[in-house]
C-alpha atoms as a PDB file:
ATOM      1  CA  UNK A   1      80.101  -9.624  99.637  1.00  0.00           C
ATOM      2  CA  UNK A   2      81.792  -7.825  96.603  1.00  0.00           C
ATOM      3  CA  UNK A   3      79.387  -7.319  93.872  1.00  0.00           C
ATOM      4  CA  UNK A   4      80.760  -5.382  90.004  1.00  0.00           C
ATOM      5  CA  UNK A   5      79.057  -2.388  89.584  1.00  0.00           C
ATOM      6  CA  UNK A   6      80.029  -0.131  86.532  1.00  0.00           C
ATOM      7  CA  UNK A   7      80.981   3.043  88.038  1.00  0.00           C
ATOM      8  CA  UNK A   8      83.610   5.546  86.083  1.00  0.00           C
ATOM      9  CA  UNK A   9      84.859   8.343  88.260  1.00  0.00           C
ATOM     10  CA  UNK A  10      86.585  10.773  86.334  1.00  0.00           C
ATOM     11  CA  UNK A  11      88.596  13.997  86.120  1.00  0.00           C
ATOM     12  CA  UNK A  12      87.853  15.604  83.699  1.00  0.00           C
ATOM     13  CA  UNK A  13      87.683  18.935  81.650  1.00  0.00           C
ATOM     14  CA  UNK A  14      84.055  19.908  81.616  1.00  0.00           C
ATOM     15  CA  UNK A  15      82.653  21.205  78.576  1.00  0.00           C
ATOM     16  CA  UNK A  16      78.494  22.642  79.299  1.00  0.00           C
ATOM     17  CA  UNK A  17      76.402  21.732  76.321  1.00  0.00           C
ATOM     18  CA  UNK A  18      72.984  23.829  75.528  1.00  0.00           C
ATOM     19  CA  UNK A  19      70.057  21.975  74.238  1.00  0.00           C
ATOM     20  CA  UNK A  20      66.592  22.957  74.367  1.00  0.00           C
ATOM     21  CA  UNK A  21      63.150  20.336  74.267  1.00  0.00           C
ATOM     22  CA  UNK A  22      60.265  21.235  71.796  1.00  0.00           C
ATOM     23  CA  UNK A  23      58.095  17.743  72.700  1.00  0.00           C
ATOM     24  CA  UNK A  24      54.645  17.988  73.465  1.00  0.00           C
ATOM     25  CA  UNK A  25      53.001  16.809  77.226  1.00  0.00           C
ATOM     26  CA  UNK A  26      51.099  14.593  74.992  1.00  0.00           C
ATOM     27  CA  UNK A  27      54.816  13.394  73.297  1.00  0.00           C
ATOM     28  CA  UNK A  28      55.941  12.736  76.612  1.00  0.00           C
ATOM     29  CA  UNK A  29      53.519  10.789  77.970  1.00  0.00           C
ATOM     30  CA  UNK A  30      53.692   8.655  75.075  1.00  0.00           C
ATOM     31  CA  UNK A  31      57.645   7.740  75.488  1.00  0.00           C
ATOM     32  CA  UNK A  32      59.157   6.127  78.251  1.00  0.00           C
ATOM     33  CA  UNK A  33      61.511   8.146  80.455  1.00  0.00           C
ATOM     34  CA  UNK A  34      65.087   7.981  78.937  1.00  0.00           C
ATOM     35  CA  UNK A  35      67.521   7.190  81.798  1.00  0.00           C
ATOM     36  CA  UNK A  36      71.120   7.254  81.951  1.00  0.00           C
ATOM     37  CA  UNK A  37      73.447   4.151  82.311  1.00  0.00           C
ATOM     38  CA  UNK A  38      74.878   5.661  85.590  1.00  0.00           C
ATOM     39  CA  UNK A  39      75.459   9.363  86.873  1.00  0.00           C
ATOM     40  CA  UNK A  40      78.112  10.211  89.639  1.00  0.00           C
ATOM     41  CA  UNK A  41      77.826  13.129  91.048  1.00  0.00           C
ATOM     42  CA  UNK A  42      80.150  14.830  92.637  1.00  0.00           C
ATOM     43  CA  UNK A  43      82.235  17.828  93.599  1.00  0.00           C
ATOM     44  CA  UNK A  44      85.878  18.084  94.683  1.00  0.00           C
ATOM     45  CA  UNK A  45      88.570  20.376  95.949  1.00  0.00           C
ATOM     46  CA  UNK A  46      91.895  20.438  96.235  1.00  0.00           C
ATOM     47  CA  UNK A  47      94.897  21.153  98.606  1.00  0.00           C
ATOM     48  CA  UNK A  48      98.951  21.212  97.540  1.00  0.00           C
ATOM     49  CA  UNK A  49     100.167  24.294  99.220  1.00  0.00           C
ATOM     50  CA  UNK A  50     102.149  25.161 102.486  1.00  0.00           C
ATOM     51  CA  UNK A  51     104.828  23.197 104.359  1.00  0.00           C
ATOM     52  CA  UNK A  52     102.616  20.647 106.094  1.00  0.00           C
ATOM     53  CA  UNK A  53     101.520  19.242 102.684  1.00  0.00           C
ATOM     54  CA  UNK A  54     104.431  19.557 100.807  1.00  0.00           C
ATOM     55  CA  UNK A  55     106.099  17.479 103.230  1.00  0.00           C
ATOM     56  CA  UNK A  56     103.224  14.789 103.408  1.00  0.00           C
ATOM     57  CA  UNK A  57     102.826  14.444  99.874  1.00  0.00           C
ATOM     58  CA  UNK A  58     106.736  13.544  99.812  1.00  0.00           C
ATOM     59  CA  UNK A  59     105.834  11.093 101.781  1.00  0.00           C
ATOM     60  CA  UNK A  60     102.181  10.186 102.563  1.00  0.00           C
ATOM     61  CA  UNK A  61     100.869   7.991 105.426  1.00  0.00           C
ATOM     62  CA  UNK A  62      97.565   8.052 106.892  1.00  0.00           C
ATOM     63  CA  UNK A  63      94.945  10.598 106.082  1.00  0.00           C
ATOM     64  CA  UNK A  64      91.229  10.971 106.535  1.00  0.00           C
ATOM     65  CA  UNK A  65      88.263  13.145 104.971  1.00  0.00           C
ATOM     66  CA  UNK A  66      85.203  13.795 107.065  1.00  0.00           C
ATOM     67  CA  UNK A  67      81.974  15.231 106.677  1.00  0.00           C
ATOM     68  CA  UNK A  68      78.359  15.489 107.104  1.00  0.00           C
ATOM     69  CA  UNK A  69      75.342  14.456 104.966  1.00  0.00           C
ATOM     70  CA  UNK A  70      71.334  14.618 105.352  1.00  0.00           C
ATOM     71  CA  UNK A  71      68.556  13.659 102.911  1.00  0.00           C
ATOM     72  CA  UNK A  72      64.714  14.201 103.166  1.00  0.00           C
ATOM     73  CA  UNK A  73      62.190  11.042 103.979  1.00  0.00           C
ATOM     74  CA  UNK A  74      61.127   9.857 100.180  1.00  0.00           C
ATOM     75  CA  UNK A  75      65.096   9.369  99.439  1.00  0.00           C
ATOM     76  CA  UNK A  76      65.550   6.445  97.137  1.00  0.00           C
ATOM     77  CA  UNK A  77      66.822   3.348  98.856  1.00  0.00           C
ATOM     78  CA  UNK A  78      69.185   2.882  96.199  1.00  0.00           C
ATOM     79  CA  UNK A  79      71.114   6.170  96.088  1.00  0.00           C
ATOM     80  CA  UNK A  80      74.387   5.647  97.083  1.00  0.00           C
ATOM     81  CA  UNK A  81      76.488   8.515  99.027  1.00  0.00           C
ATOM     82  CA  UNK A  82      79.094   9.464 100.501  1.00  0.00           C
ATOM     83  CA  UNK A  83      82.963  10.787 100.618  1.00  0.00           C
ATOM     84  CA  UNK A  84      86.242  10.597  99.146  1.00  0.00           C
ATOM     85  CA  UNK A  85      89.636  11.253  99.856  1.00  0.00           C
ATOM     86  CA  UNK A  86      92.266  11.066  97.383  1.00  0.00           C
ATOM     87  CA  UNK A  87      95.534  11.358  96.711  1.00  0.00           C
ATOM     88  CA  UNK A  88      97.017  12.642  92.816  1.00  0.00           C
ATOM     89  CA  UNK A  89     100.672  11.970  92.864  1.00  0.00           C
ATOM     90  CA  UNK A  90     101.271  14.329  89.601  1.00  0.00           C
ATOM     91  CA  UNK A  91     103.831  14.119  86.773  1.00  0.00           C
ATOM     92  CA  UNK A  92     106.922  15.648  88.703  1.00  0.00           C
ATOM     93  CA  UNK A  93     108.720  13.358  90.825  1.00  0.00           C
ATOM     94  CA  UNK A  94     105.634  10.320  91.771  1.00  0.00           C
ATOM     95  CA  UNK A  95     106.192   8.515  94.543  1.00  0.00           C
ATOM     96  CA  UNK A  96     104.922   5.225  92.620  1.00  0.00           C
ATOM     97  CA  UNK A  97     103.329   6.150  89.397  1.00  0.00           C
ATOM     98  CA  UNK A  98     103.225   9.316  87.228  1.00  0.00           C
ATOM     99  CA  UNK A  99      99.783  10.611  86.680  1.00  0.00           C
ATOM    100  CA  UNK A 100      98.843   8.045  89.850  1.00  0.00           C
ATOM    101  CA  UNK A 101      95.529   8.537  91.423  1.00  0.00           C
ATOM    102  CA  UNK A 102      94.869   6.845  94.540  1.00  0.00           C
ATOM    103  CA  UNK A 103      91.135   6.526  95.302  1.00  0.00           C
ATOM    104  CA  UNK A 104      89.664   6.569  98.913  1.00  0.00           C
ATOM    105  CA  UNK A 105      85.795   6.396  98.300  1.00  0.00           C
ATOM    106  CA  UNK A 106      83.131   4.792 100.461  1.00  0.00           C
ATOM    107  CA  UNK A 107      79.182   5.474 100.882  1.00  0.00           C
ATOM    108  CA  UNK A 108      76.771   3.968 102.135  1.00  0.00           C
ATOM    109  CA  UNK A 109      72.756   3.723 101.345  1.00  0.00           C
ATOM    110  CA  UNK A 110      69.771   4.766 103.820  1.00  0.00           C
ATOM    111  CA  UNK A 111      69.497   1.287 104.399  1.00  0.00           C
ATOM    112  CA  UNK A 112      72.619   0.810 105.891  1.00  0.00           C
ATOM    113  CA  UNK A 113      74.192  -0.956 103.530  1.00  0.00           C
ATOM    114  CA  UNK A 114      77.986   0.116 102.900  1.00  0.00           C
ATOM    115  CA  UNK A 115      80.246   0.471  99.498  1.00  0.00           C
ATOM    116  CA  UNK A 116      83.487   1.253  98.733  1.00  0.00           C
ATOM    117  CA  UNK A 117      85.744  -0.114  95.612  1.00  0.00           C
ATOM    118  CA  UNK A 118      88.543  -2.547  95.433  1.00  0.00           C
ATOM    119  CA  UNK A 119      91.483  -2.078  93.852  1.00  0.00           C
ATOM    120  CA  UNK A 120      93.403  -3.919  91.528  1.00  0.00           C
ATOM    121  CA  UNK A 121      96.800  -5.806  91.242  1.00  0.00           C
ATOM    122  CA  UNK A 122      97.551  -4.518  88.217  1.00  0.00           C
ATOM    123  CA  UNK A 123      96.696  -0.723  90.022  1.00  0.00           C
ATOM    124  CA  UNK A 124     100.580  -1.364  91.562  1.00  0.00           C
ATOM    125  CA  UNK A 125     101.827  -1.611  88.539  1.00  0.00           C
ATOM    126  CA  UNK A 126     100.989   1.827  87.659  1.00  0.00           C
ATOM    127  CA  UNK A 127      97.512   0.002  85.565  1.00  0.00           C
ATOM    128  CA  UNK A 128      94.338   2.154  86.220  1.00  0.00           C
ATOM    129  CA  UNK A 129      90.909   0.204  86.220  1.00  0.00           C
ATOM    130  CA  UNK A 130      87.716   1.056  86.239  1.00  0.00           C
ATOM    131  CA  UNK A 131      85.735   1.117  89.320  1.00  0.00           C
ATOM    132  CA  UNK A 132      83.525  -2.080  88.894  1.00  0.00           C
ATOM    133  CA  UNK A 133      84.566  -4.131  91.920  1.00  0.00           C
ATOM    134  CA  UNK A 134      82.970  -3.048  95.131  1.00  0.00           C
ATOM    135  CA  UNK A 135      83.038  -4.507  98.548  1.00  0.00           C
ATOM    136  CA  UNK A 136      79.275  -4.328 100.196  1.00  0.00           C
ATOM    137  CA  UNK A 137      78.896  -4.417 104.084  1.00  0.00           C
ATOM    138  CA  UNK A 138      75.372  -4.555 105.486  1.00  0.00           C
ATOM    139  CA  UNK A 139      75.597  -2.047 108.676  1.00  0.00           C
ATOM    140  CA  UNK A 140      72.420  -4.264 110.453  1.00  0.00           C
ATOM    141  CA  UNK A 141      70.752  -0.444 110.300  1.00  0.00           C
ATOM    142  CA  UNK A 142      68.820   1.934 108.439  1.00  0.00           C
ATOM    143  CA  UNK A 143      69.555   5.922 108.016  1.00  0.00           C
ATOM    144  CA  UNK A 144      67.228   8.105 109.543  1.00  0.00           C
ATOM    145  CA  UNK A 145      65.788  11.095 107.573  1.00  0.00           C
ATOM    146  CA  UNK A 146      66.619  14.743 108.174  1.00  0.00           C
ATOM    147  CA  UNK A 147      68.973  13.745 110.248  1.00  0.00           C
ATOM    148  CA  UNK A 148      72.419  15.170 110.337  1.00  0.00           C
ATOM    149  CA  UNK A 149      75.529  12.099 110.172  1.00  0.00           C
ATOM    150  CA  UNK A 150      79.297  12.377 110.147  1.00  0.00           C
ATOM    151  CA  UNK A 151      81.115  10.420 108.215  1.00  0.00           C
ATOM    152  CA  UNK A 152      84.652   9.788 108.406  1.00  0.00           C
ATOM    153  CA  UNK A 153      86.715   7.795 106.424  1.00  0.00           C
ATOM    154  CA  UNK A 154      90.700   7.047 107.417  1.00  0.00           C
ATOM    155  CA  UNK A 155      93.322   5.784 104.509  1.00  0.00           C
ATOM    156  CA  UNK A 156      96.770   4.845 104.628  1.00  0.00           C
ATOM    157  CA  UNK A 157      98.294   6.338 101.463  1.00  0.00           C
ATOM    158  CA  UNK A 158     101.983   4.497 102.487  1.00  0.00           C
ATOM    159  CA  UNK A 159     100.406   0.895 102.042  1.00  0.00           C
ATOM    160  CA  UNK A 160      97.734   2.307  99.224  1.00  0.00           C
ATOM    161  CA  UNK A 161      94.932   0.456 101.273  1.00  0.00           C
ATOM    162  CA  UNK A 162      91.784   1.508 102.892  1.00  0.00           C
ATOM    163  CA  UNK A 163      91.939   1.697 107.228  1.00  0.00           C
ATOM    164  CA  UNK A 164      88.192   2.646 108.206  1.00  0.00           C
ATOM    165  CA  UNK A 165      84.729   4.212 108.055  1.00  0.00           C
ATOM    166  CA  UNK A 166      83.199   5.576 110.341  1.00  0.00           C
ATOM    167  CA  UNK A 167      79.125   6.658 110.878  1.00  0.00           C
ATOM    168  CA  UNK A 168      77.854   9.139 113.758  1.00  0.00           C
ATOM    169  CA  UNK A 169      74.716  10.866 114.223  1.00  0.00           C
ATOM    170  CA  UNK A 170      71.503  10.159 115.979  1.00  0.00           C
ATOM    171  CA  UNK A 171      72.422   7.661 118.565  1.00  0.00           C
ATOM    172  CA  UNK A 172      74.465   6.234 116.130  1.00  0.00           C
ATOM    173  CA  UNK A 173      78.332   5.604 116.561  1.00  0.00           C
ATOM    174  CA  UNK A 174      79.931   2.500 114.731  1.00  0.00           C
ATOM    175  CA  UNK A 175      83.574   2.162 113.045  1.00  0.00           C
ATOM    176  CA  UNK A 176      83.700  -0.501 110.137  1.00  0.00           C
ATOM    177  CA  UNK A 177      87.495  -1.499 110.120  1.00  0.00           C
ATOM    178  CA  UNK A 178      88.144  -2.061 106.161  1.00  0.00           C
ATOM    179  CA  UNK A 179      91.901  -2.241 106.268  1.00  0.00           C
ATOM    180  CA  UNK A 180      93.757  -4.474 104.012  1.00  0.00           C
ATOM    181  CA  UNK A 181      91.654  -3.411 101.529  1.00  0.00           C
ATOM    182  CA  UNK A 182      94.097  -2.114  98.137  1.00  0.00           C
ATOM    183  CA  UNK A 183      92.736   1.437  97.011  1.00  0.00           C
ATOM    184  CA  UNK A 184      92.612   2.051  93.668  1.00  0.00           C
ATOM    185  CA  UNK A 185      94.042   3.746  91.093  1.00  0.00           C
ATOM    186  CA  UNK A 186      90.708   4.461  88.939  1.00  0.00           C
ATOM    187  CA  UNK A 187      92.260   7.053  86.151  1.00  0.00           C
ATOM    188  CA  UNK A 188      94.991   8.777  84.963  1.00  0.00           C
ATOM    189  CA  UNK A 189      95.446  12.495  87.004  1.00  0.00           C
ATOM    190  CA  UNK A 190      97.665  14.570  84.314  1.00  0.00           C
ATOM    191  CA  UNK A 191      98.731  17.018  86.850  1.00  0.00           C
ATOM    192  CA  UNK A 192     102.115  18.031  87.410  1.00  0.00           C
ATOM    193  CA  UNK A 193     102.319  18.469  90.850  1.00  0.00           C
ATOM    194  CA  UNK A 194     100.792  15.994  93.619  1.00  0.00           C
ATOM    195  CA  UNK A 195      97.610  17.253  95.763  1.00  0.00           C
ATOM    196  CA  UNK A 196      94.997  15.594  98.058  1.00  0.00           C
ATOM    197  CA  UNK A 197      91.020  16.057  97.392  1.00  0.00           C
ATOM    198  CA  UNK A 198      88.213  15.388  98.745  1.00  0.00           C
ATOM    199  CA  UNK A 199      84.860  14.990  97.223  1.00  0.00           C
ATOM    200  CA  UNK A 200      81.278  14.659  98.247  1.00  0.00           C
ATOM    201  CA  UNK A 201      78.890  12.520  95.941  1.00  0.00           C
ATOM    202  CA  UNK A 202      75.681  10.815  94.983  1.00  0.00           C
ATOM    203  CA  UNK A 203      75.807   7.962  93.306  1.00  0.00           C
ATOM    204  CA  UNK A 204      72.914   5.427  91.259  1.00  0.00           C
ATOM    205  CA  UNK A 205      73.391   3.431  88.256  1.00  0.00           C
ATOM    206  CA  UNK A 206      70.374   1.671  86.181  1.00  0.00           C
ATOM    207  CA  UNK A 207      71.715  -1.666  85.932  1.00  0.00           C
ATOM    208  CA  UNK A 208      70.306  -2.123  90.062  1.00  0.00           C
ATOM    209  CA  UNK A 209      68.103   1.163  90.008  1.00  0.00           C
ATOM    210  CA  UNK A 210      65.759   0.493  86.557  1.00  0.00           C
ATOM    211  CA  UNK A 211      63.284   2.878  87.487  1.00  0.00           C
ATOM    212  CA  UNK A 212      63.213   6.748  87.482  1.00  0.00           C
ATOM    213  CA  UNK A 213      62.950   8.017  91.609  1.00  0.00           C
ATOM    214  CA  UNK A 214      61.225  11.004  92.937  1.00  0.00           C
ATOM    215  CA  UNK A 215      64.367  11.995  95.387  1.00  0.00           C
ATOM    216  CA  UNK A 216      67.506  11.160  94.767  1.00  0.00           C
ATOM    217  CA  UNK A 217      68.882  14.856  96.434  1.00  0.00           C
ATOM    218  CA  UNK A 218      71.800  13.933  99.410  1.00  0.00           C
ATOM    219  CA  UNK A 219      72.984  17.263 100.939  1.00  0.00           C
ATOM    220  CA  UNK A 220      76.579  17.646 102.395  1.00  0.00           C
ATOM    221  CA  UNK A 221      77.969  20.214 105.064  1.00  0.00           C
ATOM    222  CA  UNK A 222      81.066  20.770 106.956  1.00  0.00           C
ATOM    223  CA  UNK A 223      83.473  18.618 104.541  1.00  0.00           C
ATOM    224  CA  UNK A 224      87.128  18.638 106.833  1.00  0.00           C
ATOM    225  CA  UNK A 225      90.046  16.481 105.373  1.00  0.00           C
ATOM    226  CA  UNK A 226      93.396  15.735 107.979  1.00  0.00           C
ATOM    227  CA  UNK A 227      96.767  13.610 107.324  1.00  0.00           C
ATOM    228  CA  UNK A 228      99.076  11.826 110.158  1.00  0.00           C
ATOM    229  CA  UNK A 229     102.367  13.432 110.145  1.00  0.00           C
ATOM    230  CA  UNK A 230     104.797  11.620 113.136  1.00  0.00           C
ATOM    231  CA  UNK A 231     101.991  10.198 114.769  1.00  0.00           C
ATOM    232  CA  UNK A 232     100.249  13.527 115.204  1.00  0.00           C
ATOM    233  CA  UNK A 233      96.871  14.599 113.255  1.00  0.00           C
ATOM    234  CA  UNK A 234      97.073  17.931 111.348  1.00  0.00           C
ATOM    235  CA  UNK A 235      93.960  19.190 109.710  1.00  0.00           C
ATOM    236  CA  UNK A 236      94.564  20.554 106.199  1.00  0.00           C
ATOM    237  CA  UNK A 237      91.198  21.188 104.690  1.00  0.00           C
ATOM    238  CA  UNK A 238      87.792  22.581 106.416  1.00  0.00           C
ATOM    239  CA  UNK A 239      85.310  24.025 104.071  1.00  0.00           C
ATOM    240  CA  UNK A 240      81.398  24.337 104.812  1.00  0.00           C
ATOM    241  CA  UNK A 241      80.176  25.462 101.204  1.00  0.00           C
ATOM    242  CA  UNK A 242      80.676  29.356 102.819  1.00  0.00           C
ATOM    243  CA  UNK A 243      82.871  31.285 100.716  1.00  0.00           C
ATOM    244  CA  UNK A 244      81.265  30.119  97.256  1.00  0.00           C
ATOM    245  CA  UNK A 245      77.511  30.640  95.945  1.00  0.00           C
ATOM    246  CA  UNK A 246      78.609  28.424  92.056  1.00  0.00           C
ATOM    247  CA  UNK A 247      80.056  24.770  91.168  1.00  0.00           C
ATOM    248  CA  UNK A 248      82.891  25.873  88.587  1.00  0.00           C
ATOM    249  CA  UNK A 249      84.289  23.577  85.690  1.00  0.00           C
ATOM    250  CA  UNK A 250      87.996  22.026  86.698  1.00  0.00           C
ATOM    251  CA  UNK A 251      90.535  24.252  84.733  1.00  0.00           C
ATOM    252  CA  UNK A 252      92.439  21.420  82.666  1.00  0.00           C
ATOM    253  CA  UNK A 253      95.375  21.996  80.297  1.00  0.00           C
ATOM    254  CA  UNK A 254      96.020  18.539  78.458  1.00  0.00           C
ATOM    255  CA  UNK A 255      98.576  16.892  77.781  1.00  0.00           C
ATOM    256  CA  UNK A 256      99.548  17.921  81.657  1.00  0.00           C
ATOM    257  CA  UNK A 257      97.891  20.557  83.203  1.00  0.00           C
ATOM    258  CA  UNK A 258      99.507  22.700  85.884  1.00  0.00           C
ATOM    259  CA  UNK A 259      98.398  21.943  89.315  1.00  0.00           C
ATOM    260  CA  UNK A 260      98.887  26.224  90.048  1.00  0.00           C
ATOM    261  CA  UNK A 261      95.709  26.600  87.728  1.00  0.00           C
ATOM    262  CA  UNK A 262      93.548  25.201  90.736  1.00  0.00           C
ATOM    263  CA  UNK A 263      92.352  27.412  93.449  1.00  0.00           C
ATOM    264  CA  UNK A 264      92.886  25.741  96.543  1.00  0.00           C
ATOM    265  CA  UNK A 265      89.540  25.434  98.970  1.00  0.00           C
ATOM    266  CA  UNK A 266      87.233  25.689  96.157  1.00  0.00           C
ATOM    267  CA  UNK A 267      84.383  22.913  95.127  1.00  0.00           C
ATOM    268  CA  UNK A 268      84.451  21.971  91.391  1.00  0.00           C
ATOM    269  CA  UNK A 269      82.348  19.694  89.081  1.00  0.00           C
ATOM    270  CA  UNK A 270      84.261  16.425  89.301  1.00  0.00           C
ATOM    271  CA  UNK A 271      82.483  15.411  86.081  1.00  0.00           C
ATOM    272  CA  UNK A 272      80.653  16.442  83.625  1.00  0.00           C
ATOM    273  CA  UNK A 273      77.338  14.754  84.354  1.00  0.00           C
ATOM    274  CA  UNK A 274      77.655  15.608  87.710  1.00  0.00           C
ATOM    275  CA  UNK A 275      74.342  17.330  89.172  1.00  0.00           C
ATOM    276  CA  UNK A 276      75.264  19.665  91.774  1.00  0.00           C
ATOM    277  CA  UNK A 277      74.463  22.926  93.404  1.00  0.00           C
ATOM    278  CA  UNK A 278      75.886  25.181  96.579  1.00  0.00           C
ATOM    279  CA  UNK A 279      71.925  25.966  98.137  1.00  0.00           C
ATOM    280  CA  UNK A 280      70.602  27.636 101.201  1.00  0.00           C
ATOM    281  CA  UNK A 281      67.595  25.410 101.926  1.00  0.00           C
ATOM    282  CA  UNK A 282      69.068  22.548 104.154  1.00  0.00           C
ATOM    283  CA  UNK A 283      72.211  23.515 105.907  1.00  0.00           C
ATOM    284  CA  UNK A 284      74.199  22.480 109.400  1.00  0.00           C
ATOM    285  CA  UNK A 285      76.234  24.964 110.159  1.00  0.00           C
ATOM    286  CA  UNK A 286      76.295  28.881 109.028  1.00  0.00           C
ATOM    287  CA  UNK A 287      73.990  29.075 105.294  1.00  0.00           C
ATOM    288  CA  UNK A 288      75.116  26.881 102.714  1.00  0.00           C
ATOM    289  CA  UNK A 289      75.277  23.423 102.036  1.00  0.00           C
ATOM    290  CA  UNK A 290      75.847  21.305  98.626  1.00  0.00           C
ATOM    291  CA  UNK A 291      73.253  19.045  97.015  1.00  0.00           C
ATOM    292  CA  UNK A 292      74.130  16.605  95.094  1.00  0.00           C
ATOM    293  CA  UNK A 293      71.312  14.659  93.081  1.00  0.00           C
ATOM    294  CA  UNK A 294      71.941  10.809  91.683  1.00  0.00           C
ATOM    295  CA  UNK A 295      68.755  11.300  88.896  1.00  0.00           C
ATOM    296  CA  UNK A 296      69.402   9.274  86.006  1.00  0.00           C
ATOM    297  CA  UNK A 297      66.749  10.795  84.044  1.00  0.00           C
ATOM    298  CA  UNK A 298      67.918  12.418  80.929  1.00  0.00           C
END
């Protein structure tokens, strides 16, 4: 089933705004909660450096991002989560498109129900859209609460289509083939040189979730990404939330920003809305772990 859904990822320079509220307990109970069209959010990092990547970015095939996520009992059933893989093919020398972003997202609810966007014709001819065409796959299972799950998603960056996803974790193993599927090209990437990332991320928006939730806190550990060079798998990310205790803003030079200014193995805000934190309170492996929280309320 594919369903539109009006979800914007974005990269984009992040600009923190103050603001303080002087209303009254009695004000508040008086107004209805304000609630945001939509909120993504998410974290990414990058890789671009060494000889393995350079070479794969010349020519990308198949690569994959994997990575674990949790999220306590009262979890709305409408949260969406999940990873993303994706591939920025800069300014300097594209393979297809200058500025081309190549977008390998998929999540999945506690209710088993799977998402990941569909890309475009016109994405080919160098077009981006927005990401409002998703393809829904009910799993025929629910997510189990503080519970630990790997996902891993696979891509084929050659043919710019999606190959699988896969779920494991409490007696759970299953592999959803979604190849043939186009990726997209959501936005233009003004980098000058091409790098993979990877991204962890909450998702809701109010047009299917009207109502404010009490939990809407996913929490992500172990985040690995790998590409297929000759047949053979080569891991070129593996981060676990360790070596940082803040999210940072992405440092973006327009009209092109050089790809140098980003430190490698780092987690950034992916957007500006994004609510995200590195915490210590629900981890899988050595003391840190990211939370990412799909509230819409303002």
């Amino acid at each position: 089933m594919r369903k539109p859904l009006k979800i914007i990822l974005l990269l984009v320079l992040v600009i923190p705004l103050g603001c303080s509220d002087n209303s009254s307990p009695e004000e508040e109970s008086q107004n209805p909660v304000a609630l945001r069209e939509n909120i993504v959010s998410a974290s990414v990092a990058f890789v671009y450096q060494g000889e393995v990547l350079t070479n794969y970015l010349a020519n990308p095939k198949r690569a994959a991002v994997s990575g674990y996520f949790w999220f306590e009992e009262d979890l709305g059933d409408d949260v969406i989560f999940g990873l993303d893989i994706e591939w920025l093919e800069g300014v300097n020398n594209p393979v297809h498109v200058s500025e081309g972003d190549w977008m390998g997202l998929a999540g999945v609810t506690r209710k088993g129900i799977l998402w990941f966007p569909i890309g475009s014709p016109v994405n080919r001819d160098g077009i981006p859209t927005d990401t409002d065409t998703w393809e829904i796959r009910d799993l025929g299972f629910d997510l189990s609460p503080n519970t630990w799950y790997q996902m891993t998603i696979i891509v084929d960056f050659e043919l710019r289509e999606f190959v699988s996803v896969t779920l494991d974790g409490a007696n759970l193993n299953t592999t959803v083939d979604i190849s043939g599927f186009a990726l997209e090209y959501p936005n233009y990437a003004p980098f000058d040189e091409p790098s993979l990332t990877f991204y962890t991320f909450a998702l809701r928006g109010k047009e299917f979730a009207p109502t404010p939730l009490d939990n809407a806190v996913v929490y992500f550990d172990d985040i690995s990404g790998a590409v297929e060079i000759d047949g053979e798998w080569t891991t070129v990310f593996a981060n676990g939330f360790e070596n940082q205790s803040q999210i940072e803003d992405i440092p973006v030079q327009l009209p092109v920003s050089p790809m140098a200014d980003i430190q490698e193995d780092f987690w950034y805000f992916e957007n500006e809305n994004a609510i995200i934190d590195i915490q210590e309170q629900n981890v899988l492996n050595g003391s840190k772990a990211i939370r990412c929280n799909a509230d819409l309320t303002l």
